[in-house]
Protein backbone atom coordinates (compact mmCIF):
# COMPACT_ATOMS: atom_id res chain seq x y z
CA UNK A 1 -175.96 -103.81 -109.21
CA UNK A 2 -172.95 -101.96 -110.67
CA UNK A 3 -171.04 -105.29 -112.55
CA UNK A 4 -167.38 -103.30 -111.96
CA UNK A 5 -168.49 -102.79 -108.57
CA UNK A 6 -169.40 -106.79 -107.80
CA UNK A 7 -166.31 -108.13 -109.61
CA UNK A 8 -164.51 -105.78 -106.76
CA UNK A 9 -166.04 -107.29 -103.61
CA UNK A 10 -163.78 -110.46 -103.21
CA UNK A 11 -164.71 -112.65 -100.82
CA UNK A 12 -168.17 -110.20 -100.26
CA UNK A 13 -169.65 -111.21 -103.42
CA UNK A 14 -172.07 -113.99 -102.31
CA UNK A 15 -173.62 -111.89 -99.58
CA UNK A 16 -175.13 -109.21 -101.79
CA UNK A 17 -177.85 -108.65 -101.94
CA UNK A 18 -180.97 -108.99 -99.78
CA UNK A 19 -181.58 -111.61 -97.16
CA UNK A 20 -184.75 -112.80 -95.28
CA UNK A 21 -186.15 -115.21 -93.03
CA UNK A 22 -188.33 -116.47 -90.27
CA UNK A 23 -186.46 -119.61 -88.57
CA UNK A 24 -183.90 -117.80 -86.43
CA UNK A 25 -183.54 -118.59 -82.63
CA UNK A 26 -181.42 -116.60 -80.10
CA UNK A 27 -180.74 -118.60 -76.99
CA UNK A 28 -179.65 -116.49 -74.28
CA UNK A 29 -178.02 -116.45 -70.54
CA UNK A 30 -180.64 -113.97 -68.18
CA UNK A 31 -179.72 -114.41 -64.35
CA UNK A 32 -178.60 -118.17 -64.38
CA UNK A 33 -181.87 -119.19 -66.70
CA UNK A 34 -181.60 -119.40 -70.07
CA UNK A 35 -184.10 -118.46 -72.54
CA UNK A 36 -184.89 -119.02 -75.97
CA UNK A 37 -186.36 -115.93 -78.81
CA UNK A 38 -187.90 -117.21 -81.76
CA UNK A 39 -187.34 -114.57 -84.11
CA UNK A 40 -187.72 -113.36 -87.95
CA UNK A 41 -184.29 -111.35 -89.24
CA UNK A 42 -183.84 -108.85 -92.66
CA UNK A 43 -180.54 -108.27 -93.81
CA UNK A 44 -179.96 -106.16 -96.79
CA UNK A 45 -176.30 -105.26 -98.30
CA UNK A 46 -175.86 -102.48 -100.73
CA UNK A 47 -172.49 -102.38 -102.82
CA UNK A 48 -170.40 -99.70 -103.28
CA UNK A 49 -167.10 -98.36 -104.17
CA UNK A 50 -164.09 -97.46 -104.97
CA UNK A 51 -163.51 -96.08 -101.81
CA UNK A 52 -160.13 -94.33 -102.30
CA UNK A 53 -158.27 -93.67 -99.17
CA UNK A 54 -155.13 -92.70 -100.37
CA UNK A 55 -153.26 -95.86 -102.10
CA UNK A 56 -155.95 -98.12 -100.58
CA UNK A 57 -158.78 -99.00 -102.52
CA UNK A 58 -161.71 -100.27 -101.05
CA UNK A 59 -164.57 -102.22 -102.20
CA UNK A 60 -167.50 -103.57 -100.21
CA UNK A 61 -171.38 -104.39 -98.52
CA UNK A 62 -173.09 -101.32 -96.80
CA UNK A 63 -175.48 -103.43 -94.66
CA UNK A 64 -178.21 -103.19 -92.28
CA UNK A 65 -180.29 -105.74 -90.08
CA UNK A 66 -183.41 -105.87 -88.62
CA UNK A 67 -184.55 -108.57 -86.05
CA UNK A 68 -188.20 -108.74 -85.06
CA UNK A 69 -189.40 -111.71 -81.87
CA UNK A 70 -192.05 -113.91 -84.04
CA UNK A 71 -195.56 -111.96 -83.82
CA UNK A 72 -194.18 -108.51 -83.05
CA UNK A 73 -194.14 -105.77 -85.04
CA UNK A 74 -191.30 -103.56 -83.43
CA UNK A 75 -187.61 -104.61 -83.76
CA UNK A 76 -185.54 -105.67 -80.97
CA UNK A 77 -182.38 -105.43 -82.45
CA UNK A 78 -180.89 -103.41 -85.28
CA UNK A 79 -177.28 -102.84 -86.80
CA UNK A 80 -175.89 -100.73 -89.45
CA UNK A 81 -172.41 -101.11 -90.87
CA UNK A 82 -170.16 -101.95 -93.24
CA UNK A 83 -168.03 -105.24 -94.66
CA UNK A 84 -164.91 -103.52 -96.76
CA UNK A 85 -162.84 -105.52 -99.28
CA UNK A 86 -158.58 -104.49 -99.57
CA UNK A 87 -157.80 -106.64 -102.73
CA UNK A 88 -154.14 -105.73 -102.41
CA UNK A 89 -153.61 -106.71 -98.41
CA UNK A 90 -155.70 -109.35 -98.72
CA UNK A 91 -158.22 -108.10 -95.59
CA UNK A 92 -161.66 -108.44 -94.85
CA UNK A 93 -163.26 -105.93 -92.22
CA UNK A 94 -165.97 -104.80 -90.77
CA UNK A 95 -167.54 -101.78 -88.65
CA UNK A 96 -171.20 -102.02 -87.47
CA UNK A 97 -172.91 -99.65 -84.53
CA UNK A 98 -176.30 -100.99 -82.68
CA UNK A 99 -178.02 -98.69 -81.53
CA UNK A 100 -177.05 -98.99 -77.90
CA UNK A 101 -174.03 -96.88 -78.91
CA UNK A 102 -172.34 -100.35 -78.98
CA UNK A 103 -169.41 -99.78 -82.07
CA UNK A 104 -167.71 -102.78 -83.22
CA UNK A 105 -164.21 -102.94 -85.92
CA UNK A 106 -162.79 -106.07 -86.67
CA UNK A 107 -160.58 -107.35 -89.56
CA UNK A 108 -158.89 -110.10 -90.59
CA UNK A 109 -156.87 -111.86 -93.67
CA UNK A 110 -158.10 -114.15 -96.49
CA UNK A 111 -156.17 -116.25 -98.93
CA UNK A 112 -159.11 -116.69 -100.74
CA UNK A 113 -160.43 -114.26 -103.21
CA UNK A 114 -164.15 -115.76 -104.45
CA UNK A 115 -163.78 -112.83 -107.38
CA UNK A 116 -161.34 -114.25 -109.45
CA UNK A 117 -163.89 -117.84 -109.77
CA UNK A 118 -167.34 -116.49 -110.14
């Protein structure tokens, strides 16, 4: 990983990277019942930037996850997206798309800049 590029992603820097594991469980609502998925989940987050748009520069995590049930070999859900670092407004956001057609865009303001004590 690109060291410029890390001491860039604020509040982003401790999810780089790439993240496993087989303990997750997705309780849901179907028709009044509710049901429980035991399921195994990949996320892996790429760095990148400068993203210059205009005066704005952008650091951040291009990211994608993969769920699987437990004993399946074929996902049953997937995202792709991005988490974006603006040092100078102070604002985390982030963009994803499922594959449903489902697009998401949220932001939001930090104080806290993990950067400057790593």
């Amino acid at each position: 990983m690109n060291s410029d590029i890390i001491a860039n992603l604020g509040p982003l820097v401790p999810l780089a990277g790439i993240w496993e594991g087989e303990k997750g469980i997705d309780v849901a609502r179907i028709h009044s019942k509710e049901t429980e998925t035991k399921y195994r989940e990949k996320v892996v987050f790429e760095p990148l930037g400068p993203v210059n748009n205009g005066p704005q520069v952008l650091y951040g995590l291009r990211y994608s996850t993969t769920v699987w049930r437990l004993n399946e070999s074929d996902p049953y859900h997937e995202e792709l997206g991005y988490w974006l670092w603006d040092k100078d407004r102070k604002q985390v956001m982030r963009c994803f798309m499922v594959p449903r057609g489902v697009l998401i865009n949220a932001g939001g303001y930090t104080e806290v800049d993990i950067s400057s004590t790593c």
